[in-house]
C-alpha atoms as a PDB file:
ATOM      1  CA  UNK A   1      47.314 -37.014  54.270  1.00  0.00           C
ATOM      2  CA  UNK A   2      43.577 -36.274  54.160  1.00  0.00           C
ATOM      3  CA  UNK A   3      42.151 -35.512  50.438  1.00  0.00           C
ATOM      4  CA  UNK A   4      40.722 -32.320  51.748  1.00  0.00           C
ATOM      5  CA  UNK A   5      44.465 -31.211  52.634  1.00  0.00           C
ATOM      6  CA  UNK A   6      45.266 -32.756  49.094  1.00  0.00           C
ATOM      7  CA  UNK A   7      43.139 -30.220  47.554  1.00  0.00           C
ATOM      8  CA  UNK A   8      43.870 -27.589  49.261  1.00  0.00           C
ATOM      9  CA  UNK A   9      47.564 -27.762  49.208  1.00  0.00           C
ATOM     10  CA  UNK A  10      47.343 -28.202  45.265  1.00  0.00           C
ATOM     11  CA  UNK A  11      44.569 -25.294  44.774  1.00  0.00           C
ATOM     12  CA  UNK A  12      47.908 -23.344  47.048  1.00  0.00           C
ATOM     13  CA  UNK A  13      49.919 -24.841  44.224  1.00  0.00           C
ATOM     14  CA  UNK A  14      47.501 -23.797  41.468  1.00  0.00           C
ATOM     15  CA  UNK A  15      47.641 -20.133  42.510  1.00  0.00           C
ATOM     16  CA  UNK A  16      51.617 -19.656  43.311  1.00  0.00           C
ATOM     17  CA  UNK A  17      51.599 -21.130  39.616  1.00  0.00           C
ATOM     18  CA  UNK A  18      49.099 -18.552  38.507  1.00  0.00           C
ATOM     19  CA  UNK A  19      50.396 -15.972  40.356  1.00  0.00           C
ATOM     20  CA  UNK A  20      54.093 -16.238  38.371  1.00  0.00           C
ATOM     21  CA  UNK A  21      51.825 -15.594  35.064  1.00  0.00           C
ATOM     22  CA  UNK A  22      50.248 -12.519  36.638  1.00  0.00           C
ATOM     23  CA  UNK A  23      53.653 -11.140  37.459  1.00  0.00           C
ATOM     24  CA  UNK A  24      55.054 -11.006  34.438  1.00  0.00           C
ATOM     25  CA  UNK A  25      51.645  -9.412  32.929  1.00  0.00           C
ATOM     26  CA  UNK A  26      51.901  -6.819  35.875  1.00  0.00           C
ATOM     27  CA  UNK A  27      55.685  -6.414  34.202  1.00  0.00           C
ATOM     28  CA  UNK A  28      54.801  -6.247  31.006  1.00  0.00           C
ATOM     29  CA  UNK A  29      52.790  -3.498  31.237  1.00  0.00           C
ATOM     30  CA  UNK A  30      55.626  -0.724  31.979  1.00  0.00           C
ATOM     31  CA  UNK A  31      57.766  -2.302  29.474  1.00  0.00           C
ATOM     32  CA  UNK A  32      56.510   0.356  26.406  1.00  0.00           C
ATOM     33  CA  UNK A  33      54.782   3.506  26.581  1.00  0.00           C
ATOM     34  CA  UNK A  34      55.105   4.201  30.381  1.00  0.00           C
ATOM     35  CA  UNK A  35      57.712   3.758  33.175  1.00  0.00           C
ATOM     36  CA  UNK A  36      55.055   2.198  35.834  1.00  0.00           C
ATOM     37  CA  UNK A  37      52.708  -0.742  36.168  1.00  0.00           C
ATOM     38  CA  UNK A  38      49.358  -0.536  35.250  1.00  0.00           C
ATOM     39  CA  UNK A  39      47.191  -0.230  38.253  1.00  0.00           C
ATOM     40  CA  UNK A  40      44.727  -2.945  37.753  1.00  0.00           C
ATOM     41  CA  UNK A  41      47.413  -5.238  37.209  1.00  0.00           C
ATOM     42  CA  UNK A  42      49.506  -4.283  40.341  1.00  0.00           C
ATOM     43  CA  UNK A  43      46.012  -4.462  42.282  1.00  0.00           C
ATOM     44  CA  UNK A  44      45.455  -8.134  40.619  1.00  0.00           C
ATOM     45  CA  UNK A  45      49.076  -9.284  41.564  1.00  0.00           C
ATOM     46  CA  UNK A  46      48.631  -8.005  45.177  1.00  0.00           C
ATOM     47  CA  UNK A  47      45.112  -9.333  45.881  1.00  0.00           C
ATOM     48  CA  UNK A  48      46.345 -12.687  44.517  1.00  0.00           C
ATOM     49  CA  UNK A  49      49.485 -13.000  46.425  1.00  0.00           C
ATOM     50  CA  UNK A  50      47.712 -12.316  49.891  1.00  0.00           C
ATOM     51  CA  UNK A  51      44.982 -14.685  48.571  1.00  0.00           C
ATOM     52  CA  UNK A  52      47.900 -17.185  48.409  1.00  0.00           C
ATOM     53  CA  UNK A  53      48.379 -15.860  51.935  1.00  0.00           C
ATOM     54  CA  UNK A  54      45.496 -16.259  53.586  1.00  0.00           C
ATOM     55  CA  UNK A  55      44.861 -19.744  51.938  1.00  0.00           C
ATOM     56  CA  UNK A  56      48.514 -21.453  53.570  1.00  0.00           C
ATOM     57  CA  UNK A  57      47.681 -19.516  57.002  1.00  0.00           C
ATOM     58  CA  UNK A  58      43.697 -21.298  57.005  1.00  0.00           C
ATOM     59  CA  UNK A  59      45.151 -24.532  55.774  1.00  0.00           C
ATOM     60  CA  UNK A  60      47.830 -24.388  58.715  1.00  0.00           C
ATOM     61  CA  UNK A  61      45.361 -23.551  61.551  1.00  0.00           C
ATOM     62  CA  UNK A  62      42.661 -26.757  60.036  1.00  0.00           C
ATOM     63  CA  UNK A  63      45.502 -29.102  61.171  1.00  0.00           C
ATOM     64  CA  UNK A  64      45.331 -28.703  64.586  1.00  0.00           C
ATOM     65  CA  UNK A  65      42.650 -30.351  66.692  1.00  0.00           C
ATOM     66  CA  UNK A  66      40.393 -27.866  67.886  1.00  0.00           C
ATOM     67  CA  UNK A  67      36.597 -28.112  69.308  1.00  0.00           C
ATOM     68  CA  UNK A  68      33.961 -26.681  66.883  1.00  0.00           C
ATOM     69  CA  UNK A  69      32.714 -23.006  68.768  1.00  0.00           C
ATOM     70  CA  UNK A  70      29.066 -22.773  69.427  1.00  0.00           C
ATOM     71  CA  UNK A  71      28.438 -19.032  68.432  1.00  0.00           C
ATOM     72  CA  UNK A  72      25.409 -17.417  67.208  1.00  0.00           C
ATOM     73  CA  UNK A  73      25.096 -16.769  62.970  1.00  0.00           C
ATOM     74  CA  UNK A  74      25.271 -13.447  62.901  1.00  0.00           C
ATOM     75  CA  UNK A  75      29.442 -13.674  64.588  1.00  0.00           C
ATOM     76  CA  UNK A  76      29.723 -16.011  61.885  1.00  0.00           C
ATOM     77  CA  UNK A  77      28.672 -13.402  59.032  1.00  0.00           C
ATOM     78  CA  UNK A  78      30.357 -10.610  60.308  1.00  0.00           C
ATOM     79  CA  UNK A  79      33.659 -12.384  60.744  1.00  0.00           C
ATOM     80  CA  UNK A  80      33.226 -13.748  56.735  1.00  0.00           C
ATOM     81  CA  UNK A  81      32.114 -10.092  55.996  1.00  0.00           C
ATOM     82  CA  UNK A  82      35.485  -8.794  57.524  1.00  0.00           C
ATOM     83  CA  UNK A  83      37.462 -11.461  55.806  1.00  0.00           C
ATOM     84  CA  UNK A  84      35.962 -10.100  52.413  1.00  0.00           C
ATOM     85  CA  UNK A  85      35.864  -6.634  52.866  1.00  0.00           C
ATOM     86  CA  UNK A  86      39.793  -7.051  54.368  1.00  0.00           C
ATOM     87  CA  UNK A  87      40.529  -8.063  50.944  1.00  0.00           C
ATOM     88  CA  UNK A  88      38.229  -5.253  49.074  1.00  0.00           C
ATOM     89  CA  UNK A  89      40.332  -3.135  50.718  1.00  0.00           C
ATOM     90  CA  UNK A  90      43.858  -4.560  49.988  1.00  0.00           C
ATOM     91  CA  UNK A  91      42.734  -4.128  46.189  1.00  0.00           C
ATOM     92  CA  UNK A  92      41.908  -0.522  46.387  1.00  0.00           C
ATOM     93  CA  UNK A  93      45.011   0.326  48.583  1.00  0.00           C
ATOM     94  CA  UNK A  94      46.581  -1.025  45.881  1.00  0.00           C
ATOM     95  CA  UNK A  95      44.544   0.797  43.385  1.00  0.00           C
ATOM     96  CA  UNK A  96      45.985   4.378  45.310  1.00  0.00           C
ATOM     97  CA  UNK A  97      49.300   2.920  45.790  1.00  0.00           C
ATOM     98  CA  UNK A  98      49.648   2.564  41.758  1.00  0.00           C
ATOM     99  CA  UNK A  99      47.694   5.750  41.059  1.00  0.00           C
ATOM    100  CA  UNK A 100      49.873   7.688  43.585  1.00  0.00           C
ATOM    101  CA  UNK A 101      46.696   8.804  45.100  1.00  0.00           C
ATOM    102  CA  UNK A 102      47.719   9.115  48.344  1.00  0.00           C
ATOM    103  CA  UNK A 103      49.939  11.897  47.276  1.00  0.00           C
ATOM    104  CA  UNK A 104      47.321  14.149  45.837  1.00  0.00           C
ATOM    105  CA  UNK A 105      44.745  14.448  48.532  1.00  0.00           C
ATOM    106  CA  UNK A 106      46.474  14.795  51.717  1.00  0.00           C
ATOM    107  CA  UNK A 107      43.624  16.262  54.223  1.00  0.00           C
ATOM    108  CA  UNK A 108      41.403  14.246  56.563  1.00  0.00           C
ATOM    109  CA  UNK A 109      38.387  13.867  57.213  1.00  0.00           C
ATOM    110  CA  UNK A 110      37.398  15.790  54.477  1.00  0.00           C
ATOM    111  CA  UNK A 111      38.444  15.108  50.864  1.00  0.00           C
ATOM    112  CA  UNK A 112      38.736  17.739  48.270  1.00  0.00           C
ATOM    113  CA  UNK A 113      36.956  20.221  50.656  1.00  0.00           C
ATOM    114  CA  UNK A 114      34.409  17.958  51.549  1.00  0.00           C
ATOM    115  CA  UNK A 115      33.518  14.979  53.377  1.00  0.00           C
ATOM    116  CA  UNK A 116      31.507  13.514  50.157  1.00  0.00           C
ATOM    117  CA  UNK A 117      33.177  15.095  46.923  1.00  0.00           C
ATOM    118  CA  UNK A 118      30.465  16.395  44.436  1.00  0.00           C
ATOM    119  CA  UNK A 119      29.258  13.963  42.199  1.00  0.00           C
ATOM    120  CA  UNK A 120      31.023  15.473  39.185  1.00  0.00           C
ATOM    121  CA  UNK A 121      34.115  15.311  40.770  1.00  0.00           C
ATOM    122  CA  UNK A 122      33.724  12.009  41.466  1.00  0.00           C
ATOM    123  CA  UNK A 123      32.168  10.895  38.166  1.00  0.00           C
ATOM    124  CA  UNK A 124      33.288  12.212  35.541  1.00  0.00           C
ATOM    125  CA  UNK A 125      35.210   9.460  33.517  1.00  0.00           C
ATOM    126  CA  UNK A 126      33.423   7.962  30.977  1.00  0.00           C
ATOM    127  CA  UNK A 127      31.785   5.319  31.052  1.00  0.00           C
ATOM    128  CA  UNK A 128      31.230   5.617  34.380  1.00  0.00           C
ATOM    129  CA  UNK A 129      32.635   2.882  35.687  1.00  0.00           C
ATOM    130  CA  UNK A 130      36.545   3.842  34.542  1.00  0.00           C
ATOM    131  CA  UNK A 131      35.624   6.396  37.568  1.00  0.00           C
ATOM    132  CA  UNK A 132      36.412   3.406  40.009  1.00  0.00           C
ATOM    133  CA  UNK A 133      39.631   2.118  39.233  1.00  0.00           C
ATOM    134  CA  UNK A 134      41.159   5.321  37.313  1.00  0.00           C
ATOM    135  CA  UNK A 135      39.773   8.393  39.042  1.00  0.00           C
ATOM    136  CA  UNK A 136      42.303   9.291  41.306  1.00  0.00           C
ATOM    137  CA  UNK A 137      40.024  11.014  43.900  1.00  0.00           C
ATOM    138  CA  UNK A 138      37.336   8.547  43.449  1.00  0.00           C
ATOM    139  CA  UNK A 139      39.641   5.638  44.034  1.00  0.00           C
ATOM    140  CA  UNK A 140      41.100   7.034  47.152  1.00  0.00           C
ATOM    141  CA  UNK A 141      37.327   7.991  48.328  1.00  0.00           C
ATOM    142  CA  UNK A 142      36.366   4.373  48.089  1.00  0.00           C
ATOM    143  CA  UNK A 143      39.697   3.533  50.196  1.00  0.00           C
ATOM    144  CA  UNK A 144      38.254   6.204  52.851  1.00  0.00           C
ATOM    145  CA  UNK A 145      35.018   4.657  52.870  1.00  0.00           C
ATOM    146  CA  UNK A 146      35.860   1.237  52.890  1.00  0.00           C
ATOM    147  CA  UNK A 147      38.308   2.131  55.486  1.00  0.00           C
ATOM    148  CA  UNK A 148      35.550   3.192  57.752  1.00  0.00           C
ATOM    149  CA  UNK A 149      33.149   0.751  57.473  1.00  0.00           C
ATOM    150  CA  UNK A 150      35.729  -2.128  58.221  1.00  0.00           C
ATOM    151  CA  UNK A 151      36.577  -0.158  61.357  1.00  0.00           C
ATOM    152  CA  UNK A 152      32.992  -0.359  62.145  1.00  0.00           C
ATOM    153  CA  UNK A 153      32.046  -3.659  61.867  1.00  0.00           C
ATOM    154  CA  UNK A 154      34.980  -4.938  63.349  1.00  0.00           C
ATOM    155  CA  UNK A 155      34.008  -2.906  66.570  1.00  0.00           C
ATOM    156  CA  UNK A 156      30.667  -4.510  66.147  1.00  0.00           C
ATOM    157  CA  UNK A 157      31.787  -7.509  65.767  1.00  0.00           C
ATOM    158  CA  UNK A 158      34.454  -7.590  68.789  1.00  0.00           C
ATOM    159  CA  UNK A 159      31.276  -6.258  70.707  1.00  0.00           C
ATOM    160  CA  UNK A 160      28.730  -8.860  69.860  1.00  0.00           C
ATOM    161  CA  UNK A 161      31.374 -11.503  70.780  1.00  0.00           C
ATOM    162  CA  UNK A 162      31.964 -10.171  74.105  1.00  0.00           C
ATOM    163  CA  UNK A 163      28.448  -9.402  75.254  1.00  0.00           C
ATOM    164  CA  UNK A 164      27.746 -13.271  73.827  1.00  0.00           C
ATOM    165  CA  UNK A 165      30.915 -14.394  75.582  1.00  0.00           C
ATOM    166  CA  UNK A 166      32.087 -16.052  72.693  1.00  0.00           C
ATOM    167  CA  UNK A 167      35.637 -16.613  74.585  1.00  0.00           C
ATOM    168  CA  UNK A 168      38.066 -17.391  72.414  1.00  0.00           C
ATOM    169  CA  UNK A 169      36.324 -15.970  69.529  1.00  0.00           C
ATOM    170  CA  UNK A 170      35.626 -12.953  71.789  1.00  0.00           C
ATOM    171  CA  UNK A 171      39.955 -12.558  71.867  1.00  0.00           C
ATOM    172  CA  UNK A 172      40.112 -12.644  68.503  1.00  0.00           C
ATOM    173  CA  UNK A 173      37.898 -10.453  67.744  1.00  0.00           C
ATOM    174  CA  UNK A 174      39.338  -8.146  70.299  1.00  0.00           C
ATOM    175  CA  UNK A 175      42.878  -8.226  68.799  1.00  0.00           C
ATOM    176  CA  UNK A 176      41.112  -7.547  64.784  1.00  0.00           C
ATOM    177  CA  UNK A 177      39.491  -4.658  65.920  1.00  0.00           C
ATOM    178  CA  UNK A 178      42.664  -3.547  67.960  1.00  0.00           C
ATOM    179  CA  UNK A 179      44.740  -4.048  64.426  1.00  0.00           C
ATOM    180  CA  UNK A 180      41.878  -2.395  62.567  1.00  0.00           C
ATOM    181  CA  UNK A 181      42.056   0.736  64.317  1.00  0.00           C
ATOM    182  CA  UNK A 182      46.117   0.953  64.413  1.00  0.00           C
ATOM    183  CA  UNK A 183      45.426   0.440  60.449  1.00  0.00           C
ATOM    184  CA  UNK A 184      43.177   3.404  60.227  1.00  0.00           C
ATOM    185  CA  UNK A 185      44.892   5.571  62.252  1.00  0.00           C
ATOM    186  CA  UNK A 186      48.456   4.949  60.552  1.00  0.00           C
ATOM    187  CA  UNK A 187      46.127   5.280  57.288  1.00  0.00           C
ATOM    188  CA  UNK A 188      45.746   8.804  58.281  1.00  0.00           C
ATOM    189  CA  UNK A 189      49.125   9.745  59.433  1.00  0.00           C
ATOM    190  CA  UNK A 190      50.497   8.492  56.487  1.00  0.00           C
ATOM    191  CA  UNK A 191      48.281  10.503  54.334  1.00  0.00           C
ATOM    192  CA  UNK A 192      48.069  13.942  56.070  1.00  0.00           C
ATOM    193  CA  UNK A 193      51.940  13.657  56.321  1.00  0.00           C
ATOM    194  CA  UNK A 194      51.972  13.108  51.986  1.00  0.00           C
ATOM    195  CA  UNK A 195      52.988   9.779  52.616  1.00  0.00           C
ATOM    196  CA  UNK A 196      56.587   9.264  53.886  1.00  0.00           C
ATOM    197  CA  UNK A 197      58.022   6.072  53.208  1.00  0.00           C
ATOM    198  CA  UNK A 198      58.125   4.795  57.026  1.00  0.00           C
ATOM    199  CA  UNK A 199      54.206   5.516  57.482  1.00  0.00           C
ATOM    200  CA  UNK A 200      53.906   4.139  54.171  1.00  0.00           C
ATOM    201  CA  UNK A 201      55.812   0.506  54.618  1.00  0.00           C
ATOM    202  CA  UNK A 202      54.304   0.337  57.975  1.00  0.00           C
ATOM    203  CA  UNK A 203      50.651   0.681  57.202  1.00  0.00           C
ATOM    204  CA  UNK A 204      51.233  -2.291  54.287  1.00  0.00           C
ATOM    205  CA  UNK A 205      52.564  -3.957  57.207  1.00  0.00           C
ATOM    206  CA  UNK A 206      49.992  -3.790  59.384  1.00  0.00           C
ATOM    207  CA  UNK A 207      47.385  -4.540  56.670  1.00  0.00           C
ATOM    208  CA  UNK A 208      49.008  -8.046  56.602  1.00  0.00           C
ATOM    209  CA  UNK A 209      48.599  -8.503  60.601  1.00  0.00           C
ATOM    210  CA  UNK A 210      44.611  -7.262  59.933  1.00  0.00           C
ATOM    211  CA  UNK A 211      44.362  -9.944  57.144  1.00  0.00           C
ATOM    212  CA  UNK A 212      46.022 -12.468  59.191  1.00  0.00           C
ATOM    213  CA  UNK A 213      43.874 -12.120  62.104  1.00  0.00           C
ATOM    214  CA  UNK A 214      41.130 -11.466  60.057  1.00  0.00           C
ATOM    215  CA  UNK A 215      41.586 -14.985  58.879  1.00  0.00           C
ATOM    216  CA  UNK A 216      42.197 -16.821  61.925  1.00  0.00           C
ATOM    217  CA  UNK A 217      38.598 -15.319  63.476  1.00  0.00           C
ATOM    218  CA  UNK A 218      36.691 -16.187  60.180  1.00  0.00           C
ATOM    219  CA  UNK A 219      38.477 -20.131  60.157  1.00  0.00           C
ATOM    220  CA  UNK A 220      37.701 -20.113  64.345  1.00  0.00           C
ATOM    221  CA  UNK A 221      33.994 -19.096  63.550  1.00  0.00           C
ATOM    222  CA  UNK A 222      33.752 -21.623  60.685  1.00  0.00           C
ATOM    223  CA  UNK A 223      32.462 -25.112  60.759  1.00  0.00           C
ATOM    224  CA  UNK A 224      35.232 -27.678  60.954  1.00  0.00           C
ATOM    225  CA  UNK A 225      34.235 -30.924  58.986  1.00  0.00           C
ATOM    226  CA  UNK A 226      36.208 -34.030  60.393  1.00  0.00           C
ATOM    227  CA  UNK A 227      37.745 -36.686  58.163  1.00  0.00           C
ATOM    228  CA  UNK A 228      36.915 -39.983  59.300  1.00  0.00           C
ATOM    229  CA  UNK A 229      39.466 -42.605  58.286  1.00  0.00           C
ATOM    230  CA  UNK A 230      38.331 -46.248  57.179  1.00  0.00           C
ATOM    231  CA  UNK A 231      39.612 -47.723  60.306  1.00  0.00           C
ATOM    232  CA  UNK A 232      37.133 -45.627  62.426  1.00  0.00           C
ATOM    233  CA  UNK A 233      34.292 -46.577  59.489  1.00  0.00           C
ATOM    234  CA  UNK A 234      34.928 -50.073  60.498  1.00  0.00           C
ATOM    235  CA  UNK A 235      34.517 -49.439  64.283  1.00  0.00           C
ATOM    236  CA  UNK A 236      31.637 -47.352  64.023  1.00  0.00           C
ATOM    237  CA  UNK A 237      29.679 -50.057  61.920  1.00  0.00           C
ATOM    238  CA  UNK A 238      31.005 -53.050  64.245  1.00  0.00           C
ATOM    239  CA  UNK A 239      29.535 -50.779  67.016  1.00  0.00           C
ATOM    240  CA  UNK A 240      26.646 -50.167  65.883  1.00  0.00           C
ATOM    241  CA  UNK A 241      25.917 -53.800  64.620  1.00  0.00           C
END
């Protein structure tokens, strides 16, 4: 075993470990003066579990031996940018999901009678920040927006790996954006129809194919480092002697 798949398999340990300590803080905090999780704390438990997640799926797909793809930079950003804003979006689903925010503004595209709620709708909280993880129709406005511009770049992305022909990154890329946009679109089924537990379970579902793929095209665009192991040291210095 390699001692980068040493570390990685105990920073995999590491996390399940700290992940059993966030549970019970998630747990804890419906046990007096309210009958449901705080949201931060369901968000926290969430992001770190799929974090968990994604970090046994990329440590599965560096075992096999696979040729480095030449692709421009730019692929390379926007696949990492996906990757992260994937995960910015888990969190603030899970932000509505614990607010129940999905069940108080239930029209689309606009949001409280507009596509961009006034700013004193959207702001009011004090400080200002609270506005982000407590507002309800603030929280599910970031969701919204969010929502969009993942949709975007991954049609940008699947685009610029096509026209560069990119091949198997240009698949991949293909099937995110295909995932992105069943995501969005069961995102707004499930909220115009005030969220009915089928929609609901399936668009959770699908988030975890978008991740997943999302994490296979940003480990496919990334630069694979190869071990060398003494034996080949030796070789390489008798050769070159």
């Amino acid at each position: 075993m390699g001692a980068e798949l040493k570390r990685r398999l105990w920073l995999i340990f590491g996390l399940g470990a700290l992940q059993g300590a966030v549970g019970w803080w998630m747990v804890a905090s419906g046990l007096s003066e309210r009958i449901e999780v705080s949201q931060y704390r369901l968000a926290t438990h969430l992001v770190l579990a799929l974090l968990i997640f994604a970090a046994v799926v990329w440590t599965l797909r560096r075992l096999s031996e696979r040729p480095s793809l030449v692709v421009s930079l730019r692929l390379k950003i926007t696949s990492a940018a996906l990757l992260v804003l994937t995960f910015a979006q888990l969190y603030l689903g899970a932000l509505v999901a614990g607010l129940r925010a999905g069940l108080i503004y239930n029209t689309w595209p606009d949001i409280d009678g507009a596509f961009i709620p006034s700013g004193a709708r959207l702001w009011f909280e004090q400080p200002w920040w609270r506005n982000l993880f407590e507002n309800t129709l603030t929280v599910q406005f970031e969701h919204r927006m969010t929502a969009y511009a993942l949709f975007a770049i991954a049609l940008l992305h699947a685009f610029d790996a096509i026209v560069s022909r990119a091949g198997a990154a240009a698949r991949g890329a293909l099937w995110l954006a295909a995932a992105v946009t069943l995501q969005a679109l069961l995102g707004i089924l499930t909220l115009i129809n005030q969220v009915p537990l089928a929609f609901a379970l399936s668009h959770q579902a699908v988030a975890i194919l978008v991740l997943t793929l999302a994490v296979l095209q940003a480990e496919r665009l990334a630069g694979r480092q190869t071990e060398v192991a003494p034996r080949d040291v030796a070789a390489t210095l008798g050769q070159a002697s």
